[in-house]
C-alpha atoms as a PDB file:
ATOM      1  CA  UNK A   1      39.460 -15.351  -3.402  1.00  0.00           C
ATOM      2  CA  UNK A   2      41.401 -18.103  -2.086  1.00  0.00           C
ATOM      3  CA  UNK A   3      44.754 -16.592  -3.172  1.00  0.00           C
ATOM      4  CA  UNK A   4      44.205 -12.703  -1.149  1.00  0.00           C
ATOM      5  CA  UNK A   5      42.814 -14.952   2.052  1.00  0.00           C
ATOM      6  CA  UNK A   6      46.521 -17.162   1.897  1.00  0.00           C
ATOM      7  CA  UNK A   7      48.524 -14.041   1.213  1.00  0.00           C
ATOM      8  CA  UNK A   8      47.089 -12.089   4.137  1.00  0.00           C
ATOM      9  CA  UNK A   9      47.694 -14.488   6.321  1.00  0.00           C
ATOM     10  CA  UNK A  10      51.577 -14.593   4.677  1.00  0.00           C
ATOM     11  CA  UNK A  11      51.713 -11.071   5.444  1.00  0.00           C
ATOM     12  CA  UNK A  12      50.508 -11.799   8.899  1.00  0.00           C
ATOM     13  CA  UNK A  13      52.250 -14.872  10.570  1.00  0.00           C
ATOM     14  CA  UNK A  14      51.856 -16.114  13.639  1.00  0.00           C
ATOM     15  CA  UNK A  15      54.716 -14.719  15.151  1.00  0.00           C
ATOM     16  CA  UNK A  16      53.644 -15.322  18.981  1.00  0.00           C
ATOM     17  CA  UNK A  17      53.782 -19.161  18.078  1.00  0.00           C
ATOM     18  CA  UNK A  18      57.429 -20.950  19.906  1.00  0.00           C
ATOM     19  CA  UNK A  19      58.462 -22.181  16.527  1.00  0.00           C
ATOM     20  CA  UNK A  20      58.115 -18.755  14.552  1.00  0.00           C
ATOM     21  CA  UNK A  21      59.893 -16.907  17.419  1.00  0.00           C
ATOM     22  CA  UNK A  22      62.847 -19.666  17.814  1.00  0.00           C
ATOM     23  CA  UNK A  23      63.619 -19.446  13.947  1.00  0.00           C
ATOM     24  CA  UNK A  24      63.137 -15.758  13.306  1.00  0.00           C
ATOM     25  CA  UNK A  25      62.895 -13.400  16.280  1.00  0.00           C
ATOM     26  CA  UNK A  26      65.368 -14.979  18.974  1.00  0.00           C
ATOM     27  CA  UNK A  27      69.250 -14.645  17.808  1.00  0.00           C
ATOM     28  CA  UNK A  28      70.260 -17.613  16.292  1.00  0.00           C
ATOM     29  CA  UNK A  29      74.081 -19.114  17.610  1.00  0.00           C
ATOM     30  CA  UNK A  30      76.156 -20.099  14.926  1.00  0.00           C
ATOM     31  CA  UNK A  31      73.698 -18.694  12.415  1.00  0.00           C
ATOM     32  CA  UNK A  32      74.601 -20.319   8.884  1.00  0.00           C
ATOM     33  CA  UNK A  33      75.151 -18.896   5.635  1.00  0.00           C
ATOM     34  CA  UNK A  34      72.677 -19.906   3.104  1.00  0.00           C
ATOM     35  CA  UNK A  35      71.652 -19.116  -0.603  1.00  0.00           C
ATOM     36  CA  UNK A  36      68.183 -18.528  -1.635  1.00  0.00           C
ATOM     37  CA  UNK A  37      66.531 -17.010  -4.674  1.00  0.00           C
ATOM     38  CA  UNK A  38      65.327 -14.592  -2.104  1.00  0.00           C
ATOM     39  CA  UNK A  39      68.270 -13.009  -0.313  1.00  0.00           C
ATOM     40  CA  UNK A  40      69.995 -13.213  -3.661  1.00  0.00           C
ATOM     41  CA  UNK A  41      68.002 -10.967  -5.120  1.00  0.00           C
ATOM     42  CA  UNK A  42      67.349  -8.533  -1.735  1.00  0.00           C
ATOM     43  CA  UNK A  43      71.398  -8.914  -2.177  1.00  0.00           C
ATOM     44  CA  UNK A  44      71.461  -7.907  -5.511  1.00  0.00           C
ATOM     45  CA  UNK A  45      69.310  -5.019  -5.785  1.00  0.00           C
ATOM     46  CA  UNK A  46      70.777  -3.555  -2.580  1.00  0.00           C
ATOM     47  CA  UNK A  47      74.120  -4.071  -3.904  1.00  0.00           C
ATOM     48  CA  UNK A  48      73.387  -2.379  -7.217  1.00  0.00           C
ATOM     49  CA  UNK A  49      71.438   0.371  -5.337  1.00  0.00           C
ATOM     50  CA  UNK A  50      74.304   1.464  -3.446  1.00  0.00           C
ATOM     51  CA  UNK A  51      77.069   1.297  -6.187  1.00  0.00           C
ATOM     52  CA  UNK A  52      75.210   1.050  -9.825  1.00  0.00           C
ATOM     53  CA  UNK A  53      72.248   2.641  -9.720  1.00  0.00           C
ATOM     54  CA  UNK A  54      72.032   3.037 -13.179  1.00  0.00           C
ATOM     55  CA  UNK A  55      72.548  -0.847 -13.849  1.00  0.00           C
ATOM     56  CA  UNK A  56      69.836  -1.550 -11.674  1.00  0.00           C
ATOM     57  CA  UNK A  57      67.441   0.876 -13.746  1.00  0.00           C
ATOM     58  CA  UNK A  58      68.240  -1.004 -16.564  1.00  0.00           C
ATOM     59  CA  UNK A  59      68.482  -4.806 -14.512  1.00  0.00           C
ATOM     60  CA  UNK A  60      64.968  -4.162 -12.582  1.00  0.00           C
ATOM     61  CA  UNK A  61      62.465  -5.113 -14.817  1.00  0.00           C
ATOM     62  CA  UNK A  62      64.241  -8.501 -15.671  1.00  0.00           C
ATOM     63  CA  UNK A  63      64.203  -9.055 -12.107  1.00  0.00           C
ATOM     64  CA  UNK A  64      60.713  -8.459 -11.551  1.00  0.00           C
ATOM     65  CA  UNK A  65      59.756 -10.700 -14.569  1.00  0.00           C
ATOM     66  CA  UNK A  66      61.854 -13.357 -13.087  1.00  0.00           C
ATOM     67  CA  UNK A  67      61.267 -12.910  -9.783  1.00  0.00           C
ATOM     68  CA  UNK A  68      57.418 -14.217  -9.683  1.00  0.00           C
ATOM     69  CA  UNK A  69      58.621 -18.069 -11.133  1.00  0.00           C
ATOM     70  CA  UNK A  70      61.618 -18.391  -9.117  1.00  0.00           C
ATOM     71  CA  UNK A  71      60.354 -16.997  -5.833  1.00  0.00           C
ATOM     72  CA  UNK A  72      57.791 -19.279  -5.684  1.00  0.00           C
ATOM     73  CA  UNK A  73      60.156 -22.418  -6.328  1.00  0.00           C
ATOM     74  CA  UNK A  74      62.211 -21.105  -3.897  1.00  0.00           C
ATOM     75  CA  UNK A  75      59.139 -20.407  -1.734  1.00  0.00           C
ATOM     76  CA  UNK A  76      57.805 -24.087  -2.370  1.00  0.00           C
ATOM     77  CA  UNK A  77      61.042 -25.807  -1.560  1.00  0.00           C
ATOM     78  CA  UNK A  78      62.386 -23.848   1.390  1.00  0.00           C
ATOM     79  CA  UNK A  79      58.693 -24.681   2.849  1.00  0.00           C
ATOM     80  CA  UNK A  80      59.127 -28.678   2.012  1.00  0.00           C
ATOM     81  CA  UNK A  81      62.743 -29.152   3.392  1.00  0.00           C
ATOM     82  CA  UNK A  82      61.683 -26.961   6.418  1.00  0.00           C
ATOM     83  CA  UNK A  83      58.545 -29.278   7.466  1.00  0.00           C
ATOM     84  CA  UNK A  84      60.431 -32.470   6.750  1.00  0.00           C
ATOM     85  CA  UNK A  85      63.543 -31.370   8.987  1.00  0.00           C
ATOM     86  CA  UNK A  86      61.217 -31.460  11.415  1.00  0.00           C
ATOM     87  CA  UNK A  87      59.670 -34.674  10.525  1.00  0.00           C
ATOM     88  CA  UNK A  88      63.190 -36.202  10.244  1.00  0.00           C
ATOM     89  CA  UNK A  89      63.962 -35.148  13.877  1.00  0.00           C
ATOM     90  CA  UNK A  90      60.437 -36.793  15.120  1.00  0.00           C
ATOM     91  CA  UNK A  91      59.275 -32.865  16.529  1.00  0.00           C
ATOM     92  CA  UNK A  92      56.632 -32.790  14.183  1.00  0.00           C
ATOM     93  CA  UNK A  93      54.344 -34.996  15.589  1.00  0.00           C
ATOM     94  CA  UNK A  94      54.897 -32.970  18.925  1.00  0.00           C
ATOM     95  CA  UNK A  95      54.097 -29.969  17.101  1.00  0.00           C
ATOM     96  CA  UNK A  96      50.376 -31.166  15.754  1.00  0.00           C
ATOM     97  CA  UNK A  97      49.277 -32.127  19.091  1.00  0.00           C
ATOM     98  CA  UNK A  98      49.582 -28.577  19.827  1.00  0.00           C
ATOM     99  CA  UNK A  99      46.004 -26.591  19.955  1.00  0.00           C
ATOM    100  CA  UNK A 100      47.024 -25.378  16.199  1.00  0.00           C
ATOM    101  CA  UNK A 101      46.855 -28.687  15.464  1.00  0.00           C
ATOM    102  CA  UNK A 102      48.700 -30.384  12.157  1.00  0.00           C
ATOM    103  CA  UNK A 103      48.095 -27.414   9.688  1.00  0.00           C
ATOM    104  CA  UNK A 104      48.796 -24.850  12.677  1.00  0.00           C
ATOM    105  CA  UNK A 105      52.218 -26.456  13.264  1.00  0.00           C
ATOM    106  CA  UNK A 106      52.818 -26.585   9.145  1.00  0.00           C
ATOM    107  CA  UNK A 107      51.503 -23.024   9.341  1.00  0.00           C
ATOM    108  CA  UNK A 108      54.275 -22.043  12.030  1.00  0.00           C
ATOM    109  CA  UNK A 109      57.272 -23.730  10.375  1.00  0.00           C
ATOM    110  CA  UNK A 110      56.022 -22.363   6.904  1.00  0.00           C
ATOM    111  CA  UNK A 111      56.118 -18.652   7.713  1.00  0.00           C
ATOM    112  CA  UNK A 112      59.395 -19.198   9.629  1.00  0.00           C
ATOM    113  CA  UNK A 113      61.305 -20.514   6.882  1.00  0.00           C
ATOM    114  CA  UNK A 114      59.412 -17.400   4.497  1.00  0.00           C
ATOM    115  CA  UNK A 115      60.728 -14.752   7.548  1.00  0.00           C
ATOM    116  CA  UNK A 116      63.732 -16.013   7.993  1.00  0.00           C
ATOM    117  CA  UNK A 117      66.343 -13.388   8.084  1.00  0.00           C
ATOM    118  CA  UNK A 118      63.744 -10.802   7.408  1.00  0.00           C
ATOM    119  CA  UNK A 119      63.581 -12.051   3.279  1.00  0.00           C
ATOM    120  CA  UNK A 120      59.921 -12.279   2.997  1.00  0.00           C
ATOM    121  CA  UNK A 121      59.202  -8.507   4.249  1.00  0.00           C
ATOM    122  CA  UNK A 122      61.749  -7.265   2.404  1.00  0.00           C
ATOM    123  CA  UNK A 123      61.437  -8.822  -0.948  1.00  0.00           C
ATOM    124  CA  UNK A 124      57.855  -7.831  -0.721  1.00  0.00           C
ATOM    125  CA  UNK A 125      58.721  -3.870   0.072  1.00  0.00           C
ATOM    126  CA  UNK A 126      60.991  -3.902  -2.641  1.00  0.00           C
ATOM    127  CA  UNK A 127      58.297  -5.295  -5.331  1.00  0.00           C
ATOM    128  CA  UNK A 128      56.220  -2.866  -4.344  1.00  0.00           C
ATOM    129  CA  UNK A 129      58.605  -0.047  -4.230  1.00  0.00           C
ATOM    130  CA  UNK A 130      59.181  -1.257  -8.016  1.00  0.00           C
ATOM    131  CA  UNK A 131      55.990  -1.281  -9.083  1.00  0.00           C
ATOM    132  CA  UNK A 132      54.484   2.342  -7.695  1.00  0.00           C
ATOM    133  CA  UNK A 133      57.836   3.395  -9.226  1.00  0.00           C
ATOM    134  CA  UNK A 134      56.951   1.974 -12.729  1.00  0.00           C
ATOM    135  CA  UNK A 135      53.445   3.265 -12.230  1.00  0.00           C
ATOM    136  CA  UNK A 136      54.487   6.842 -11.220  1.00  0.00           C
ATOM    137  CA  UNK A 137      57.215   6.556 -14.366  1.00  0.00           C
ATOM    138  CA  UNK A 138      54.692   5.817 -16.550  1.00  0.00           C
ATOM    139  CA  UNK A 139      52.355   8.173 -15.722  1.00  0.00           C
ATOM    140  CA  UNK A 140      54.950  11.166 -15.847  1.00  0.00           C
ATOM    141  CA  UNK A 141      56.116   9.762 -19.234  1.00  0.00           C
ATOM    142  CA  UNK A 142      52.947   9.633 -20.693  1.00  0.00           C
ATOM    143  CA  UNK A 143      51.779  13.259 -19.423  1.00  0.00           C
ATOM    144  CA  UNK A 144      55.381  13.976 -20.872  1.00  0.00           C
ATOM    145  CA  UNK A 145      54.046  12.344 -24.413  1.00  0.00           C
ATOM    146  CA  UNK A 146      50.855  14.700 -24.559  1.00  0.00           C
ATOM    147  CA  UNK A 147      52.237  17.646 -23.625  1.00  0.00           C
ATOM    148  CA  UNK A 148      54.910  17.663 -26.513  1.00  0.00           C
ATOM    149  CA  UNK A 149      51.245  16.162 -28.527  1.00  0.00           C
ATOM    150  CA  UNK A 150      49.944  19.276 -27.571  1.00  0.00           C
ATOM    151  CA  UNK A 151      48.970  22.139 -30.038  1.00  0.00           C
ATOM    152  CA  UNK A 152      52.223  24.198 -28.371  1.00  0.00           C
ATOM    153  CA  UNK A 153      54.335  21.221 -30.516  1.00  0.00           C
ATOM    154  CA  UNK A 154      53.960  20.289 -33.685  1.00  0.00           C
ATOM    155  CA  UNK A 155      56.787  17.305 -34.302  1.00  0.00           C
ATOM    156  CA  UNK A 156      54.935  15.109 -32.251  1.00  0.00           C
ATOM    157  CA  UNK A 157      52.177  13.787 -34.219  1.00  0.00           C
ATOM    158  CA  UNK A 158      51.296  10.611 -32.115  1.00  0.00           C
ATOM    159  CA  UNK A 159      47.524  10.219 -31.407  1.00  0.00           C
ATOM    160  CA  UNK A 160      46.242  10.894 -27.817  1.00  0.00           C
ATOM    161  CA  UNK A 161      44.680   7.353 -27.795  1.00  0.00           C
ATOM    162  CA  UNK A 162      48.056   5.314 -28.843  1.00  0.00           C
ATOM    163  CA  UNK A 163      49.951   7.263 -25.795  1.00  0.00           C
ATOM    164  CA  UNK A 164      47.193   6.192 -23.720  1.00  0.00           C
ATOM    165  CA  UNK A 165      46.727   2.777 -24.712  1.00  0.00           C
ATOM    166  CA  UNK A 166      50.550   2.578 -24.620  1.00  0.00           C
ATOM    167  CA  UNK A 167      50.046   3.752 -20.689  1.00  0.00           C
ATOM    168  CA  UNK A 168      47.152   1.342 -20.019  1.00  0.00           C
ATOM    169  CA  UNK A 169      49.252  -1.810 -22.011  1.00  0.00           C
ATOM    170  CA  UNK A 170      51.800  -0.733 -19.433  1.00  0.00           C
ATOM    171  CA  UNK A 171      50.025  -0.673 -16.264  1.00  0.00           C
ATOM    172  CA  UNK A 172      48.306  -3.980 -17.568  1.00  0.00           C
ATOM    173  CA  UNK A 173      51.863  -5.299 -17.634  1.00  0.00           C
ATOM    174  CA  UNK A 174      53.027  -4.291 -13.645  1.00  0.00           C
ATOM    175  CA  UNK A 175      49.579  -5.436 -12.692  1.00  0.00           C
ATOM    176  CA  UNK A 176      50.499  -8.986 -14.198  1.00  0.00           C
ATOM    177  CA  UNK A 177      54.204  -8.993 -12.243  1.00  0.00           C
ATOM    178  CA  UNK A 178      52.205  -8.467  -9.313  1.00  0.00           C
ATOM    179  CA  UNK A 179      49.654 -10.845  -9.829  1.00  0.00           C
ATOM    180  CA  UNK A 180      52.649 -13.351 -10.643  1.00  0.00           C
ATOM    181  CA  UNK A 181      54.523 -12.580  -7.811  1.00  0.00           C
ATOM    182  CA  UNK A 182      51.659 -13.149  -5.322  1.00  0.00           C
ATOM    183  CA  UNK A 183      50.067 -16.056  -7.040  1.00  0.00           C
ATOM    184  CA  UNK A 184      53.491 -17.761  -7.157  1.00  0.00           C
ATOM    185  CA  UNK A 185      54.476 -17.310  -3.735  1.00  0.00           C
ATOM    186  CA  UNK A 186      51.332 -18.957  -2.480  1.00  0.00           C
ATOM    187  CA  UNK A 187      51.233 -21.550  -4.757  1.00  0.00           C
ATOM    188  CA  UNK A 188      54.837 -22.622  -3.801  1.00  0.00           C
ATOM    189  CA  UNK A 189      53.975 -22.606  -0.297  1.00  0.00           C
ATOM    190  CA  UNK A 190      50.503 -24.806  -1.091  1.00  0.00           C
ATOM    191  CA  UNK A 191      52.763 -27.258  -3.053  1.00  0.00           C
ATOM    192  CA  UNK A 192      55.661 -27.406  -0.110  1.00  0.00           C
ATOM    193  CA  UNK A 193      52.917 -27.881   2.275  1.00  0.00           C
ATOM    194  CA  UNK A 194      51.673 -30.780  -0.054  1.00  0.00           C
ATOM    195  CA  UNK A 195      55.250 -32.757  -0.852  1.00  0.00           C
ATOM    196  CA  UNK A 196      55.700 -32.157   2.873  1.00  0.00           C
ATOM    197  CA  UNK A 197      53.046 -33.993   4.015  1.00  0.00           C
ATOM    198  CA  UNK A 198      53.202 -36.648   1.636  1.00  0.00           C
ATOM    199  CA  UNK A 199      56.684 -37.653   2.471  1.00  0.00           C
ATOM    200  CA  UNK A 200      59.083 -37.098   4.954  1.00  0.00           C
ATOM    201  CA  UNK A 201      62.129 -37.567   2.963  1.00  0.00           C
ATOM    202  CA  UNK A 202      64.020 -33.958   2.276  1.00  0.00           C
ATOM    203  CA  UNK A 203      65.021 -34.677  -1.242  1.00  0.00           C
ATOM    204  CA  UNK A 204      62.097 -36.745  -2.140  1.00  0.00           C
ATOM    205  CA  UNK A 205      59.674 -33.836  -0.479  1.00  0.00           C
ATOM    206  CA  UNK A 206      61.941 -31.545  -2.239  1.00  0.00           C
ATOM    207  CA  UNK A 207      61.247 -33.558  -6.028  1.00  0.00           C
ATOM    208  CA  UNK A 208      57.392 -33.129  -5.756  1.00  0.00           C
ATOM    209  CA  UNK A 209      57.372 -29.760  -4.591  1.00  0.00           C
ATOM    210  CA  UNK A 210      60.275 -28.908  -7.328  1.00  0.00           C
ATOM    211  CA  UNK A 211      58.227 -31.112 -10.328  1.00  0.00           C
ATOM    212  CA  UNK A 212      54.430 -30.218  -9.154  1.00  0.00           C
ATOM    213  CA  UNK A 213      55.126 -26.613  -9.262  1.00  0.00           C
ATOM    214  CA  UNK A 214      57.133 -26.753 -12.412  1.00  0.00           C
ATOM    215  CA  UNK A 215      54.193 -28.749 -13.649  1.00  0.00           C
ATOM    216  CA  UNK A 216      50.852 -26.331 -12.427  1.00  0.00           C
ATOM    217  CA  UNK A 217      52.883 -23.280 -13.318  1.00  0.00           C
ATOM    218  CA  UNK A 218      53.227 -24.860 -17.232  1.00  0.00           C
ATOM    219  CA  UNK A 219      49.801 -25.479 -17.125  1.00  0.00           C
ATOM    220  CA  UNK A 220      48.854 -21.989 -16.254  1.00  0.00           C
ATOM    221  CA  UNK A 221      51.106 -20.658 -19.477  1.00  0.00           C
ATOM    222  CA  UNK A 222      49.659 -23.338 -21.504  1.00  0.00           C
ATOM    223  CA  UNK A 223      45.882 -22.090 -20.771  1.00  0.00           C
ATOM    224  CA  UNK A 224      46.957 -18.679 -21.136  1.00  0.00           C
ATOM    225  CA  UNK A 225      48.709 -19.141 -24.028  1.00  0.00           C
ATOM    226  CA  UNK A 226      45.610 -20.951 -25.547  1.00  0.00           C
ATOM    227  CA  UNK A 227      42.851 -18.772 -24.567  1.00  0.00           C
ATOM    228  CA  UNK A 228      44.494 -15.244 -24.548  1.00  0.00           C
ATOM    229  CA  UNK A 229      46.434 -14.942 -27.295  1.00  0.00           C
ATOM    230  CA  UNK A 230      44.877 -17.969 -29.557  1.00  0.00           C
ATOM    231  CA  UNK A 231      41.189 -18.026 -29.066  1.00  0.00           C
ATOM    232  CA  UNK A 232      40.511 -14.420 -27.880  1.00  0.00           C
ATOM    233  CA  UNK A 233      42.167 -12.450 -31.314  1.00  0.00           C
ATOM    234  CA  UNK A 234      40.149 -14.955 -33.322  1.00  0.00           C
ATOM    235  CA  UNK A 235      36.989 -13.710 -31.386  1.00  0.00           C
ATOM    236  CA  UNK A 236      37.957 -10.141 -31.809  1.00  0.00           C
ATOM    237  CA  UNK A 237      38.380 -10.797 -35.725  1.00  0.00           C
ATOM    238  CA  UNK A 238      34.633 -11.980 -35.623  1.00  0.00           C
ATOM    239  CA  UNK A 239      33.664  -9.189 -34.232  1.00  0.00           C
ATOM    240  CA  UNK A 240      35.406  -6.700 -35.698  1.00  0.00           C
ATOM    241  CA  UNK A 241      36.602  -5.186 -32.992  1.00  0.00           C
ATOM    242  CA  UNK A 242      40.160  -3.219 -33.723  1.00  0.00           C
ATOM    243  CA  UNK A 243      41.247   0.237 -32.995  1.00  0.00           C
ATOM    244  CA  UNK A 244      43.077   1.394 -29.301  1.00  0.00           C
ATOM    245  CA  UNK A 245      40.304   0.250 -27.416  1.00  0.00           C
ATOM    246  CA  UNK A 246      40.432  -3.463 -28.337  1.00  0.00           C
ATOM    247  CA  UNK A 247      43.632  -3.454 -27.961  1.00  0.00           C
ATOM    248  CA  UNK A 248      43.378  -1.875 -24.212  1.00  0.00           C
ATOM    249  CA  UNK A 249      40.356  -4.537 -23.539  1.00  0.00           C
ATOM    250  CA  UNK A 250      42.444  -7.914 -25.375  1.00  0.00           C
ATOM    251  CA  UNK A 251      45.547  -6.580 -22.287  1.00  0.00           C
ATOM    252  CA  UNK A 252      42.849  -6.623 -19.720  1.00  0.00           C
ATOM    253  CA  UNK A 253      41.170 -10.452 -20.969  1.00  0.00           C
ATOM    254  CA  UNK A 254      44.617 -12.119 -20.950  1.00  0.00           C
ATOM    255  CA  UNK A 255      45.856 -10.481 -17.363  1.00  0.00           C
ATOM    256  CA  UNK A 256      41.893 -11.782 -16.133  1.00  0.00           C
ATOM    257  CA  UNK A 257      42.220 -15.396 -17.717  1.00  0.00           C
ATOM    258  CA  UNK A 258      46.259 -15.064 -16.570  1.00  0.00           C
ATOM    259  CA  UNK A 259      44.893 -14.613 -12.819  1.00  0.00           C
ATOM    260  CA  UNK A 260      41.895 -16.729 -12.761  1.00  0.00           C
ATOM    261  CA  UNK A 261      43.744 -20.147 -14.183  1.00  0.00           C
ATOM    262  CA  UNK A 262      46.202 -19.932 -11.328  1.00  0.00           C
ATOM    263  CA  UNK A 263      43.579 -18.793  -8.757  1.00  0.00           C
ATOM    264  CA  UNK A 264      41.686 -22.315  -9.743  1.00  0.00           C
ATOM    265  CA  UNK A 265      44.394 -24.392  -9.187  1.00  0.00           C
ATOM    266  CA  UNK A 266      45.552 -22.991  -5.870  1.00  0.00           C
ATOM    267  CA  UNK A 267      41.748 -23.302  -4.780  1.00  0.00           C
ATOM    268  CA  UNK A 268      42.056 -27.040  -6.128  1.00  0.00           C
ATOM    269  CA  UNK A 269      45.565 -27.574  -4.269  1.00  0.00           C
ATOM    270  CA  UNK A 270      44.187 -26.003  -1.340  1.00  0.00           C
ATOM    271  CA  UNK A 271      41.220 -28.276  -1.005  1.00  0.00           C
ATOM    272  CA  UNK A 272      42.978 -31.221  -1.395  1.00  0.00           C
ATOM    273  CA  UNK A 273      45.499 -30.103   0.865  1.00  0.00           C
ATOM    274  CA  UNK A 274      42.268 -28.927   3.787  1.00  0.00           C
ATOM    275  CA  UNK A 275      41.674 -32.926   2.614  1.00  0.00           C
ATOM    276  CA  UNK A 276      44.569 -34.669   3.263  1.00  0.00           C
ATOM    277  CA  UNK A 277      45.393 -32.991   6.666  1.00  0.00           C
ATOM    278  CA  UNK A 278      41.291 -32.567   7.752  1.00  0.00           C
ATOM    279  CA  UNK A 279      41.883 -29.218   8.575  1.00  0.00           C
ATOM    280  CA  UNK A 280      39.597 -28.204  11.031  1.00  0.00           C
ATOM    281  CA  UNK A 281      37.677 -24.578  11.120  1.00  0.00           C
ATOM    282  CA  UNK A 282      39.869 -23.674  14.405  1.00  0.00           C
ATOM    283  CA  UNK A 283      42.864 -24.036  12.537  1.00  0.00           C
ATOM    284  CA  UNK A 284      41.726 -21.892  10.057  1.00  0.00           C
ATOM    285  CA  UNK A 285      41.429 -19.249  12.455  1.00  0.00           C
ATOM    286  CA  UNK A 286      44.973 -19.567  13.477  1.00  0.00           C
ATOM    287  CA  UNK A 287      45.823 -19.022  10.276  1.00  0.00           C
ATOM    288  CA  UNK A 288      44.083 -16.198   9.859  1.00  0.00           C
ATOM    289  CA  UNK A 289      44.294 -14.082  13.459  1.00  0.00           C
END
């Protein structure tokens, strides 16, 4: 998959390249103060952490619904101004001649803007501190759920197989934040890559990242929309297939056909992308190192 092969090499920049170190490990003088969807939320839930726990609780899982559509625009456009700064102060061009070559320098001044200040590493430890803490909630709550089911309790009348599909809808749920959150992030980054190279203009680079991702990400909902929760209940009623099961399996279908529509069009943005720059295998390996 297209999408795991982008985000490893996300997770692993190249940080011994001049342009990665000069933007995020050297000191910066005169660093300036800026706003991003990123470091407001890493604000946020740090904030809330240390004084209102119990807001946060209650905040968290709006966040994390949130946090897979914005992060990505923010993703897509803080990659697109970053390339075309560059481009505006004629260093790109010095940049591709470099062994990297063209995507190697895009590469480099992608994953700086991403690391900058640290926001990328710790947005993505505090997703996944979220979601093994969901998972671990849900699992106690649920083994909470049969216990008082149990033949020790007799109030509780809930099937074993609703508090279990109840557990699996739930998991189904956290596994689609994560897929989101991923998925979006490199999809942004595709498109910034994209409206960079196709102008070097900050707002108009900034425009077609902001309106192409808008647009891709509507499409994705759209197909969803129409094959998981249109077509697929209609096939169940066919069938006849009801009952917990179905209901576990229907979950599983629209996360699948959820992930697979945006996996397409990030391999279809990322071939036309390998196009437009003739990306060369060795740069592909300095992507991936």
């Amino acid at each position: 998959m297209i999408t795991l092969w982008l985000w490893r090499a996300l997770i692993h920049p190249p940080a011994t390249h001049p342009v990665f170190q000069r933007t995020v490990v050297l000191p910066v003088e005169n660093p300036s103060h800026y706003l991003s969807w990123a470091n407001f939320v890493i604000s946020l839930v740090i904030g809330l952490s240390r004084y209102a726990p119990t807001l946060l609780f209650l905040l968290l899982p709006l966040i994390l619904v949130a946090l897979g559509l914005t992060y990505g625009l923010d993703c897509a456009l803080r990659v697109s101004l970053a390339i075309t700064r560059e481009r505006g102060r004629a260093t790109f061009d010095l940049l591709a001649l470099t062994p990297p070559g063209v995507m190697g320098a895009m590469w480099a001044l992608c994953t700086s803007a991403l690391y900058r200040r640290h926001d990328f590493i710790r947005l993505r430890e505090i997703v996944r501190a979220s979601l093994i803490g969901g998972v671990w909630a849900g699992v106690v709550i649920t083994g909470i759920l049969l216990f008082l089911n149990s033949e020790a309790f007799t109030r509780f009348t809930q099937p074993n197989e609703v508090i279990l599909t109840g557990l699996a809808n739930f998991l189904v749920i956290l596994g689609a934040v994560r897929v989101e959150y991923i998925q979006s992030a490199v999809l942004g980054v595709l498109l910034g890559m994209m409206a960079a190279s196709a102008t070097a203009s900050r707002l108009d680079g900034s425009l077609w990242a902001f309106g192409l991702y808008l647009l891709l990400q509507a499409v994705v909902y759209v197909i969803t929309l129409a094959l998981g929760f249109m077509l697929l209940p209609l096939v169940y009623d066919r069938l006849h297939f009801s009952g917990a099961y179905a209901l576990v399996s229907l979950s599983l279908l629209r996360l699948l056909i959820f992930a697979a529509a945006r996996e397409a069009l990030i391999g279809l943005v990322w071939r036309a992308l390998r196009l437009r720059l003739n990306v060369t295998p060795p740069e592909l390996v300095f992507m991936s190192r």
